[in-house]
C-alpha atoms as a PDB file:
ATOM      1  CA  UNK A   1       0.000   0.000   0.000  1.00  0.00           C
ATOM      2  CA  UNK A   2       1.821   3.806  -0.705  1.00  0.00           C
ATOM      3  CA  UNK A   3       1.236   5.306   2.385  1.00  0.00           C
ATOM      4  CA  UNK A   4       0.621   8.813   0.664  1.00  0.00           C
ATOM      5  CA  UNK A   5       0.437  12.286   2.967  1.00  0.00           C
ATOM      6  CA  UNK A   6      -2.415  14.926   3.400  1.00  0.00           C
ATOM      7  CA  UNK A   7      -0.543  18.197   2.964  1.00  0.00           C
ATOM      8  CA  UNK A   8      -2.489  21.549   3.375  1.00  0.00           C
ATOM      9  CA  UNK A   9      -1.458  24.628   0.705  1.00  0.00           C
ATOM     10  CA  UNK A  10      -2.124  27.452   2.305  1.00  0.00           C
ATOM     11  CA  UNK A  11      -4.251  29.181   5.475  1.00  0.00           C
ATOM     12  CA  UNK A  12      -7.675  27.968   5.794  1.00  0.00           C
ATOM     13  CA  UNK A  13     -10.393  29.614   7.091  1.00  0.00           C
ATOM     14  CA  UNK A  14      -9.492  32.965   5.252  1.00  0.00           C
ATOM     15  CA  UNK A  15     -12.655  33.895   3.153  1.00  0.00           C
ATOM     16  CA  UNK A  16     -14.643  33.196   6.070  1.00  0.00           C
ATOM     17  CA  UNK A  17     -12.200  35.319   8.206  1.00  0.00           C
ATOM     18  CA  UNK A  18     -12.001  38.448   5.592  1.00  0.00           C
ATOM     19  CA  UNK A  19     -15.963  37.931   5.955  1.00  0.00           C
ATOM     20  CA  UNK A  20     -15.921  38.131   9.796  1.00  0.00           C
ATOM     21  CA  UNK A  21     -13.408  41.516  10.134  1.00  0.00           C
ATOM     22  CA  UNK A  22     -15.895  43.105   7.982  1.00  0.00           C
ATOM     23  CA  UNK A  23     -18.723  42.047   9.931  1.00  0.00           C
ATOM     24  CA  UNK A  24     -16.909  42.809  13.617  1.00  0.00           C
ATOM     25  CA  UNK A  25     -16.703  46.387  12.454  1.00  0.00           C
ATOM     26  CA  UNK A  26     -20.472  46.350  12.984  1.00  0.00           C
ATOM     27  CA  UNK A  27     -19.922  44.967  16.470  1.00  0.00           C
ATOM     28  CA  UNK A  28     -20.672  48.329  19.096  1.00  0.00           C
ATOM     29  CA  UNK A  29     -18.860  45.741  21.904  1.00  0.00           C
ATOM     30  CA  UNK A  30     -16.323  44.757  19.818  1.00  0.00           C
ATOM     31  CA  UNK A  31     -13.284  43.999  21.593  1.00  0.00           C
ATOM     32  CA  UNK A  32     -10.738  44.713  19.228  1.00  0.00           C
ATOM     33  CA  UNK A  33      -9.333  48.150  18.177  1.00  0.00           C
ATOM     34  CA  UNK A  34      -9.147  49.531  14.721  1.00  0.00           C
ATOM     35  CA  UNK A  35      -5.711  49.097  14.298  1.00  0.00           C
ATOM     36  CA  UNK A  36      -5.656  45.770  15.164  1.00  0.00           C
ATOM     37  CA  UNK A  37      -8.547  45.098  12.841  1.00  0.00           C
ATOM     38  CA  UNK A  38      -6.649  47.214   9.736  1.00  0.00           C
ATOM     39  CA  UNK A  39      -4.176  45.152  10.672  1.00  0.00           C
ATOM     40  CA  UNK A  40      -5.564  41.482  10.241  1.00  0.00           C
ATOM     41  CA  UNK A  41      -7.262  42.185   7.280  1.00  0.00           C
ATOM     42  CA  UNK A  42      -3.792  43.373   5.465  1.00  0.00           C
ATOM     43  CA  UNK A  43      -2.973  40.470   6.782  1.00  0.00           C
ATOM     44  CA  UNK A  44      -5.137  39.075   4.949  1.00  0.00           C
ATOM     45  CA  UNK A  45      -5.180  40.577   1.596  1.00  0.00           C
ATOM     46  CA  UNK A  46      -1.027  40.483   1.844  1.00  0.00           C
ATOM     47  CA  UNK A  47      -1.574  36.477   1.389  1.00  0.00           C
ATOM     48  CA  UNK A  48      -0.567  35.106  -2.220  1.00  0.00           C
ATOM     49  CA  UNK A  49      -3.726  34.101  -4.071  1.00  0.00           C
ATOM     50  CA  UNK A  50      -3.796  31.188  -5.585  1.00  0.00           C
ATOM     51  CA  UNK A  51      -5.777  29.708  -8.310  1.00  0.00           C
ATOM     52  CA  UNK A  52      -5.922  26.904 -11.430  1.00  0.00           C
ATOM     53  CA  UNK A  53      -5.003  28.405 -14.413  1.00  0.00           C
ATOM     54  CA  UNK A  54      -5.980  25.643 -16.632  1.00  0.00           C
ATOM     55  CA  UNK A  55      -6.460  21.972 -17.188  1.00  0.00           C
ATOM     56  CA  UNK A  56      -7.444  19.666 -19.589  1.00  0.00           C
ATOM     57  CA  UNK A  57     -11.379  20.281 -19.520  1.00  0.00           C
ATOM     58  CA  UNK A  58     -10.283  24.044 -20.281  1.00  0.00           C
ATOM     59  CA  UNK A  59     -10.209  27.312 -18.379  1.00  0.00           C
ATOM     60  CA  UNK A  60     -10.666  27.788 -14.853  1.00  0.00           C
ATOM     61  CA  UNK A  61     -10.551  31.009 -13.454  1.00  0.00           C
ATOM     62  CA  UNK A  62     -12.005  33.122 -10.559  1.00  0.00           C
ATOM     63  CA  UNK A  63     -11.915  32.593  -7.183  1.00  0.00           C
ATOM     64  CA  UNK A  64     -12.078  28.923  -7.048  1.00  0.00           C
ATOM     65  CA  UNK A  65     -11.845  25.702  -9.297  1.00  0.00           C
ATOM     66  CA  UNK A  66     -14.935  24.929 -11.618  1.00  0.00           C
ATOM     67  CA  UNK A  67     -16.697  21.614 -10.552  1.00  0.00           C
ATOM     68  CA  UNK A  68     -15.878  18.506 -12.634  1.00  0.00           C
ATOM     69  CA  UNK A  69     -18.700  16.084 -13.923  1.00  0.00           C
ATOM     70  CA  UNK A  70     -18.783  13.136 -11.485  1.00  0.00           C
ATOM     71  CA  UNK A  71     -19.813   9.490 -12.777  1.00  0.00           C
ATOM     72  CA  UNK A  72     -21.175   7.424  -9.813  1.00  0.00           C
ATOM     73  CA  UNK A  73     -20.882   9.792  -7.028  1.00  0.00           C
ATOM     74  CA  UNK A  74     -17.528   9.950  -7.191  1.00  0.00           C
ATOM     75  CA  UNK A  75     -14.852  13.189  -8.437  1.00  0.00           C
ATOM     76  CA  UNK A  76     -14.244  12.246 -11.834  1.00  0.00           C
ATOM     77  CA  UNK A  77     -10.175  11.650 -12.764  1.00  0.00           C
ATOM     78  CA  UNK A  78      -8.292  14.464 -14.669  1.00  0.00           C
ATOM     79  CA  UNK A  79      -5.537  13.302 -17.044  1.00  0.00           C
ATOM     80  CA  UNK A  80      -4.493  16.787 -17.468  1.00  0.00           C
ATOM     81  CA  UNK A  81      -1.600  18.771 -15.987  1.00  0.00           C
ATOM     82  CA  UNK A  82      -3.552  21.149 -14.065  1.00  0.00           C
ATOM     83  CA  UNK A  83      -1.020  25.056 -13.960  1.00  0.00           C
ATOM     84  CA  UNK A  84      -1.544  26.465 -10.406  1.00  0.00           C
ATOM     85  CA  UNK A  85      -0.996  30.270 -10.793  1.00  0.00           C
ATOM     86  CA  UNK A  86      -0.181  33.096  -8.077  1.00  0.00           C
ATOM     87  CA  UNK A  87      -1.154  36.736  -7.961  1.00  0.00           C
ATOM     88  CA  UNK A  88      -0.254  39.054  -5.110  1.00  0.00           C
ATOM     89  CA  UNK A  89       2.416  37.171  -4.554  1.00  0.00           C
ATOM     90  CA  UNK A  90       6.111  39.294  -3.501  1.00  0.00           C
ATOM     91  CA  UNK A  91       9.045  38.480  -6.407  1.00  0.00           C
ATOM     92  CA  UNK A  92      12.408  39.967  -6.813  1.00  0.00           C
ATOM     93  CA  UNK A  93      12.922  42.693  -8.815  1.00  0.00           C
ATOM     94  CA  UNK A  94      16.290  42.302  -9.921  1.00  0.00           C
ATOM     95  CA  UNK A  95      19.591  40.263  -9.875  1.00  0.00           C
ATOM     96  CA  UNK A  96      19.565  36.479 -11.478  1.00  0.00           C
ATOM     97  CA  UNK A  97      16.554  35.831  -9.517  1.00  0.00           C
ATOM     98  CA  UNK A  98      14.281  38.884 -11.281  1.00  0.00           C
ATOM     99  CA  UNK A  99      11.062  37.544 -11.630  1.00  0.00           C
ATOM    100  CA  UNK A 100      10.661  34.592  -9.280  1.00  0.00           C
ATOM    101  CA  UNK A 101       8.900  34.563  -5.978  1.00  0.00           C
ATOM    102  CA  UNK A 102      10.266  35.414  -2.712  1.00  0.00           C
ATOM    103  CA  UNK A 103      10.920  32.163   0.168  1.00  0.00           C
ATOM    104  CA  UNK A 104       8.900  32.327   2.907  1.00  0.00           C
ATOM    105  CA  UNK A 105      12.333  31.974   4.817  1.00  0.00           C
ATOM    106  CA  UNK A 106      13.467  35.176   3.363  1.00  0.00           C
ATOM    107  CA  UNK A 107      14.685  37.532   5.686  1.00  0.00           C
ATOM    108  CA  UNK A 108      14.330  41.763   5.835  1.00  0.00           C
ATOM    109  CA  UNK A 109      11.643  41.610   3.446  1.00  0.00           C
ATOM    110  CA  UNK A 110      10.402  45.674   4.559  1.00  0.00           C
ATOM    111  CA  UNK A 111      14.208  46.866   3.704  1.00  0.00           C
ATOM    112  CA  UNK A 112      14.055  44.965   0.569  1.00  0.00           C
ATOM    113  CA  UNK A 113      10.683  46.156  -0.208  1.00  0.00           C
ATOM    114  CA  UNK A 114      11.971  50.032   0.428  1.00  0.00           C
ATOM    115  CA  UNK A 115      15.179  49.435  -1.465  1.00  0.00           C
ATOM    116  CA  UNK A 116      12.572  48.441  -4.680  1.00  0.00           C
ATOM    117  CA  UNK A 117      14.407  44.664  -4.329  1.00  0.00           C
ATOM    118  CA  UNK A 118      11.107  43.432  -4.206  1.00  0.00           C
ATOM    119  CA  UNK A 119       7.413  43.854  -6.109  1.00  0.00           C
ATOM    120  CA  UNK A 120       3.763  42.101  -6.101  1.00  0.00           C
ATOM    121  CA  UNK A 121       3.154  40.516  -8.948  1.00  0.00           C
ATOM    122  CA  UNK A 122       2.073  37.459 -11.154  1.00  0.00           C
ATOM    123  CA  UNK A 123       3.588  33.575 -11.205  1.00  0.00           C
ATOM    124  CA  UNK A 124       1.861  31.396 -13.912  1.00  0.00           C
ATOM    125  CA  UNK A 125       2.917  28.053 -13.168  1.00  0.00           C
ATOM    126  CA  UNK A 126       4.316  27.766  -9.655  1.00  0.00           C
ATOM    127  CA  UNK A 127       4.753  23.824  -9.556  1.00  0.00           C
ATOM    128  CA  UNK A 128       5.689  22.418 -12.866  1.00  0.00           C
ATOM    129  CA  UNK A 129       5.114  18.775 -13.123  1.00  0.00           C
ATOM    130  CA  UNK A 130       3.892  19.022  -9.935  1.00  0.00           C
ATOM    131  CA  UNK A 131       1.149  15.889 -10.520  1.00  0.00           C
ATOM    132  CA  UNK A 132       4.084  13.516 -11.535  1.00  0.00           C
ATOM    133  CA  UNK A 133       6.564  14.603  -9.841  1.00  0.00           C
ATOM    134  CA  UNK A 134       5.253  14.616  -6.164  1.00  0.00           C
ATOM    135  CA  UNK A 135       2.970  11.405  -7.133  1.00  0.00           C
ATOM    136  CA  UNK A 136      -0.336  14.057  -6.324  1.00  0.00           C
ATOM    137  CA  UNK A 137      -3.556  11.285  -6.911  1.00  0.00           C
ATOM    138  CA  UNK A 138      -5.768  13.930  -6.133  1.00  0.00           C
ATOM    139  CA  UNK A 139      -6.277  18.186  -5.641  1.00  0.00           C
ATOM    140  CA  UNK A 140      -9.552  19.110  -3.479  1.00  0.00           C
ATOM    141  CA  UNK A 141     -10.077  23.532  -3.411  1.00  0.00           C
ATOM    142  CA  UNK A 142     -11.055  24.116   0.186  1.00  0.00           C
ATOM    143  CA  UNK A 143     -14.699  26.103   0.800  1.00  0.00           C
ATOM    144  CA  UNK A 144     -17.457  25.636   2.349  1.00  0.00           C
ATOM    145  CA  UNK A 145     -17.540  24.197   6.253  1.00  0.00           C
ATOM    146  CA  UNK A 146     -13.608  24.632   6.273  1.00  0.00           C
ATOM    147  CA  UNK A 147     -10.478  22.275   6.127  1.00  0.00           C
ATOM    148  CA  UNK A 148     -12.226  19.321   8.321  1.00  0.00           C
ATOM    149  CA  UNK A 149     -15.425  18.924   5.680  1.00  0.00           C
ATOM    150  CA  UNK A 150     -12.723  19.341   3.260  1.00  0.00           C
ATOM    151  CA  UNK A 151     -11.062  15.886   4.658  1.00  0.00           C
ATOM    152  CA  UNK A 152     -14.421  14.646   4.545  1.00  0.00           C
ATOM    153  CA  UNK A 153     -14.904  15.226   0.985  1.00  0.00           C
ATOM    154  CA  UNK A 154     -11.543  13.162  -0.074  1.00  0.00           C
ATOM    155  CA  UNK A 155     -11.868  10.588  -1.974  1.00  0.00           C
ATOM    156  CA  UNK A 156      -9.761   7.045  -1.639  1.00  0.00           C
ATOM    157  CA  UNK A 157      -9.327   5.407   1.501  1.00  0.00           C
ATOM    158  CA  UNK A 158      -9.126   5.724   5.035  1.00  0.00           C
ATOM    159  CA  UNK A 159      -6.217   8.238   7.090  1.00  0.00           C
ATOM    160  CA  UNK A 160      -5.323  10.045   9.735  1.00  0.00           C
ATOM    161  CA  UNK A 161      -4.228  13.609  10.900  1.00  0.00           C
ATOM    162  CA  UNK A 162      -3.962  16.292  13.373  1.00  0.00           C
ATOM    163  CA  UNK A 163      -5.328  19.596  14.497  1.00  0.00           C
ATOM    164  CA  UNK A 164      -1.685  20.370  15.600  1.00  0.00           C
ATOM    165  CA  UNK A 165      -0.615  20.309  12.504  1.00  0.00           C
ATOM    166  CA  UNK A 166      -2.986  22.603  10.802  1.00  0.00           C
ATOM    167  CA  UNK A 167      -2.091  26.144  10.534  1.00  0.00           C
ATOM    168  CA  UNK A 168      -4.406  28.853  11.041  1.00  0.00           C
ATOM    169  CA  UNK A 169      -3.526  32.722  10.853  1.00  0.00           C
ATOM    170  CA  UNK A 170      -3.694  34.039  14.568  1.00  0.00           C
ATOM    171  CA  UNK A 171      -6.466  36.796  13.640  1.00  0.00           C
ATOM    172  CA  UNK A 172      -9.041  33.610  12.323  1.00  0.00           C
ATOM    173  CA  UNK A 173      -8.180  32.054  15.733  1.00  0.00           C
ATOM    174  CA  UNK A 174      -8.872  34.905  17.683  1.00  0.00           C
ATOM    175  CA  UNK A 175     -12.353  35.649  15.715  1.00  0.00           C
ATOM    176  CA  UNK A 176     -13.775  31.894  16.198  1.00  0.00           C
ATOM    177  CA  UNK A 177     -12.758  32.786  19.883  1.00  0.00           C
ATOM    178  CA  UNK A 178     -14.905  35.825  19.894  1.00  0.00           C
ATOM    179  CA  UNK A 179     -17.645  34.423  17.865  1.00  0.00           C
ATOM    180  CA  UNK A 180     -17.403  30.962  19.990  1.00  0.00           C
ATOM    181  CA  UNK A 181     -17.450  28.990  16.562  1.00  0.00           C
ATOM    182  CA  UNK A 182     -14.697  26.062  15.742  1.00  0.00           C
ATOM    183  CA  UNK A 183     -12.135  27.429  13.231  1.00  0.00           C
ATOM    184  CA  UNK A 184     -11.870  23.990  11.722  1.00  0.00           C
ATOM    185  CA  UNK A 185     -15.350  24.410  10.035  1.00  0.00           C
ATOM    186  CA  UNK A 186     -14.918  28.144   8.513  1.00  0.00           C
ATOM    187  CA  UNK A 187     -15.115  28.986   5.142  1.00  0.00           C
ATOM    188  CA  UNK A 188     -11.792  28.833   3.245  1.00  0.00           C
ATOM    189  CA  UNK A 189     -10.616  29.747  -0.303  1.00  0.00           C
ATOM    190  CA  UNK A 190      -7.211  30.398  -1.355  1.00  0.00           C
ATOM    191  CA  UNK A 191      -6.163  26.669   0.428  1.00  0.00           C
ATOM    192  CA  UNK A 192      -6.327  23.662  -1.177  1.00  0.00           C
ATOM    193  CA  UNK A 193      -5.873  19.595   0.163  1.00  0.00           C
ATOM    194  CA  UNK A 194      -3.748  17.231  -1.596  1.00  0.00           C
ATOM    195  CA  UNK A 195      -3.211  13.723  -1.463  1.00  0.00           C
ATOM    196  CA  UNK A 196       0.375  12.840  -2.044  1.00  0.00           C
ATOM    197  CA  UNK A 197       3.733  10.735  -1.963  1.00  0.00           C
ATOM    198  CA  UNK A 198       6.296  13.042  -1.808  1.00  0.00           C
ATOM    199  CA  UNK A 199       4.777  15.480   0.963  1.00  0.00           C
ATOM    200  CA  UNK A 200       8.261  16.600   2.105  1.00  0.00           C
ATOM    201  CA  UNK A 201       9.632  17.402  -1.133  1.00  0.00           C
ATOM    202  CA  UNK A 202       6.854  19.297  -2.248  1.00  0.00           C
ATOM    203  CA  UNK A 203       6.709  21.020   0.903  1.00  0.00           C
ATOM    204  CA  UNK A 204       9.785  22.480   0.729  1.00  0.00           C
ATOM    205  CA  UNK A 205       9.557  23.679  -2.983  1.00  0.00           C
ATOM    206  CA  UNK A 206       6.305  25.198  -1.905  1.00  0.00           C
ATOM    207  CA  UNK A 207       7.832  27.498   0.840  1.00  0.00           C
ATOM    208  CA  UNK A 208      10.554  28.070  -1.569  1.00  0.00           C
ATOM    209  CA  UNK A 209       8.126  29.672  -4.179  1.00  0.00           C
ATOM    210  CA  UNK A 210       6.640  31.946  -0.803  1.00  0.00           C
ATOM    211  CA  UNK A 211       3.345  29.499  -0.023  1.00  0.00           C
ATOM    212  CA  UNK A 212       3.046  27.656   3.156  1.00  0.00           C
ATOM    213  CA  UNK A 213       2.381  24.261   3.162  1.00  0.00           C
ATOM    214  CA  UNK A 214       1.728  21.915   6.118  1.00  0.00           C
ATOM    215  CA  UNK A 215       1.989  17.751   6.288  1.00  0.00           C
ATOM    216  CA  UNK A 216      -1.002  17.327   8.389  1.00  0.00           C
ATOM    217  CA  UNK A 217      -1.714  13.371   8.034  1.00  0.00           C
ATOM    218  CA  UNK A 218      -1.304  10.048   6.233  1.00  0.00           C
ATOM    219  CA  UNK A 219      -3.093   7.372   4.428  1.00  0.00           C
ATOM    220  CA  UNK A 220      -4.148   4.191   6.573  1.00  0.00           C
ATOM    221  CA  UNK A 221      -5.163   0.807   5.717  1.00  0.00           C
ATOM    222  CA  UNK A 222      -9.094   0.712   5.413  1.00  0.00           C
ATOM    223  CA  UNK A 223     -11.812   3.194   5.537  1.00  0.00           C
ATOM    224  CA  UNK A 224     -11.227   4.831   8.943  1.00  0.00           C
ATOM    225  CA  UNK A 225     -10.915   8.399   8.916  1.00  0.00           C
ATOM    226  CA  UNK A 226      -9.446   9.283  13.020  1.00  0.00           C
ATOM    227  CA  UNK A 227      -7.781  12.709  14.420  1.00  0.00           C
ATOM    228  CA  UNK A 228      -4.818  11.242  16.427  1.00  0.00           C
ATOM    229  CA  UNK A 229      -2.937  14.236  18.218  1.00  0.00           C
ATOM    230  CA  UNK A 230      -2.511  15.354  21.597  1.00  0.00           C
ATOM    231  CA  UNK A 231      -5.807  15.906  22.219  1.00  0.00           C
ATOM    232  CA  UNK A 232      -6.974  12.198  21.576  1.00  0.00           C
ATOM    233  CA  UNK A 233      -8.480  10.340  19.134  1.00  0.00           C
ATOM    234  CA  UNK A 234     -11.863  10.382  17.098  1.00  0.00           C
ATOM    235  CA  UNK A 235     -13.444   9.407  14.126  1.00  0.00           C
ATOM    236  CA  UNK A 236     -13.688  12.509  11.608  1.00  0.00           C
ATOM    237  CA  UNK A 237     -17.480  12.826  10.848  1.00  0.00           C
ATOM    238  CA  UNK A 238     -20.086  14.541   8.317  1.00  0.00           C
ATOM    239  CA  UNK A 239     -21.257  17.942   9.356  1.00  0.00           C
ATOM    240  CA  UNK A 240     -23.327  20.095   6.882  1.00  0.00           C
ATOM    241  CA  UNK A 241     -22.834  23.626   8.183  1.00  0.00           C
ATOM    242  CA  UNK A 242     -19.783  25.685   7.935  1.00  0.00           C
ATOM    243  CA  UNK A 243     -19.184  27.560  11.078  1.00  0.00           C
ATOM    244  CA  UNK A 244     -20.883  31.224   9.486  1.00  0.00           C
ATOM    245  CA  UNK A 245     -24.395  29.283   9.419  1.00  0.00           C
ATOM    246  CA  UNK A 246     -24.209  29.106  12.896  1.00  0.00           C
ATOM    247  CA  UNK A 247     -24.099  33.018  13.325  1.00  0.00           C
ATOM    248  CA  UNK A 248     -25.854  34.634   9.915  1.00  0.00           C
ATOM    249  CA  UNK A 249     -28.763  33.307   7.432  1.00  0.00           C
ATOM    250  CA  UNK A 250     -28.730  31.259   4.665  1.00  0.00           C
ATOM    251  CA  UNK A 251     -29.831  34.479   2.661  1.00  0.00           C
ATOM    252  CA  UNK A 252     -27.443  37.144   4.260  1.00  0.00           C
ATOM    253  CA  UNK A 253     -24.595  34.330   3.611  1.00  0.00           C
ATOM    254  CA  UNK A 254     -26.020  34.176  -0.028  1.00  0.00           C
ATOM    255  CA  UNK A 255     -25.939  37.526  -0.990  1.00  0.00           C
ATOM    256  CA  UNK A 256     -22.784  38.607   0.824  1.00  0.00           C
ATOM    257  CA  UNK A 257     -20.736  35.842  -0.252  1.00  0.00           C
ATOM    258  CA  UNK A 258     -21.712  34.543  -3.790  1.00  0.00           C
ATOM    259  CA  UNK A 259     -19.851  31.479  -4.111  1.00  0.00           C
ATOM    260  CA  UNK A 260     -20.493  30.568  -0.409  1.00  0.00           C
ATOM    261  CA  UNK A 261     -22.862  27.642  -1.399  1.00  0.00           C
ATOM    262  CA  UNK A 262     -20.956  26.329  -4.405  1.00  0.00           C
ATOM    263  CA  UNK A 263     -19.216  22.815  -4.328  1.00  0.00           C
ATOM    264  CA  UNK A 264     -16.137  22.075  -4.733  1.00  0.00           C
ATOM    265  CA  UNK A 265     -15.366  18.918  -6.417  1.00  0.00           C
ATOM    266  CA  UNK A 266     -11.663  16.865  -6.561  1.00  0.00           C
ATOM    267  CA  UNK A 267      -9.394  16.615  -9.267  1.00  0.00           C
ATOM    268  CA  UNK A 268      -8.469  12.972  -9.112  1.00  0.00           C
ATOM    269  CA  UNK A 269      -5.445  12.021 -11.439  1.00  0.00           C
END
């Protein structure tokens, strides 16, 4: 059996968060201060966004990945090479490394940034023969009820993770605080699940083209799908509401947030 890896690209919980700050300025108690709030949600809009270029059913664009047909229930495969693209995303400006994104381990970006070293811009293929060369079987675009209805949503067999290992941007954890709603169910865009063999190596070329990216479990023989951390064990199960149903209407959450209800489907390869 290849024991393959679940490895999380990028923050989740960030469209719901960006939706939250917005709301929370609403808030007369609100316990945070304006600058802290400007602050989070440059946070925020700092992050690279990511998004499929293209594959081999054609053009995807916007703000997340068009559905595929499925055939039985299931995500239907992909032969294609999907191109993940960046915008917003910091690159050098000069030097043999003009035009390629910055590490995430790079250091003084603000003096680089005010010495012109560095600029936002565009990357059009970050990962290159990224499907056959990290052995990816399948690519699931994170939305709706967050990173754990995500895991749900895999297909293939059983696995395990852990809530220690999934990142989450201090300002999302300090909202679900304030809210009292779990960050593990909040909407997320701009993050994306994979199922893979090579979880290290990719990794490691992820942070070195400036986009986190975070082991958080592995495959397992059978169908079981468990949390094993610190915190104990239990079986990952099917919830139907993302964490903002629990706090604003079906209709407000329609109209505010026009993909909100949209499914995501895998690309399985």
């Amino acid at each position: 059996m290849r024991r393959e890896k679940l490895l999380l690209l990028g923050y989740p919980g960030q469209w719901g968060s960006q939706f939250l700050w917005k709301k929370i300025r609403e808030d007369q108690d609100c316990p945070f201060s304006k600058a802290f709030i400007e602050e989070e949600e440059e946070r925020l809009r700092s992050l690279p966004r990511l998004y499929f270029k293209e594959t081999a059913h054609g053009k995807l664009n916007g703000e997340a990945v068009k559905t595929l047909p499925e055939k039985g229930g299931q995500p239907q495969s992909c032969p294609g090479q999907p191109i993940l693209s960046a915008e917003n995303i910091l690159l050098f400006t000069e030097g043999e490394k003009k035009g390629q994104s910055i590490p995430l381990y790079e250091e003084d970006l603000q003096a680089k940034w005010n010495a012109g070293e560095l600029s936002l811009g565009k990357v059009e293929n970050l990962f290159p023969n990224w499907i056959s060369d990290f052995g990816i079987s399948e690519i699931l675009p994170l939305g709706r009820g967050g990173i754990l209805s995500g895991l749900w949503q895999l297909s293939g067999g059983g696995f395990s993770f852990s809530y220690e290992k999934i990142p989450f941007l201090q300002g999302t954890i300090e909202l679900c605080e304030h809210f009292q709603i779990s960050p593990y169910y909040l909407y997320s865009g701009n993050a994306y699940l994979l199922r893979l063999e090579e979880a290290e190596a990719f990794s490691e070329l992820a942070r070195e083209r400036g986009i986190i990216a975070s082991c958080i479990g592995i495959s397992e023989e059978g169908k079981k799908r468990m949390r094993r951390d610190a915190q104990g064990e239990s079986f990952l199960t099917k919830r139907e509401r993302d964490s903002l149903e629990e706090l604003f209407s079906k209709k407000e959450l329609e109209e505010s947030l026009p993909a909100f209800f949209r499914k995501e489907d895998s690309l399985v390869f």
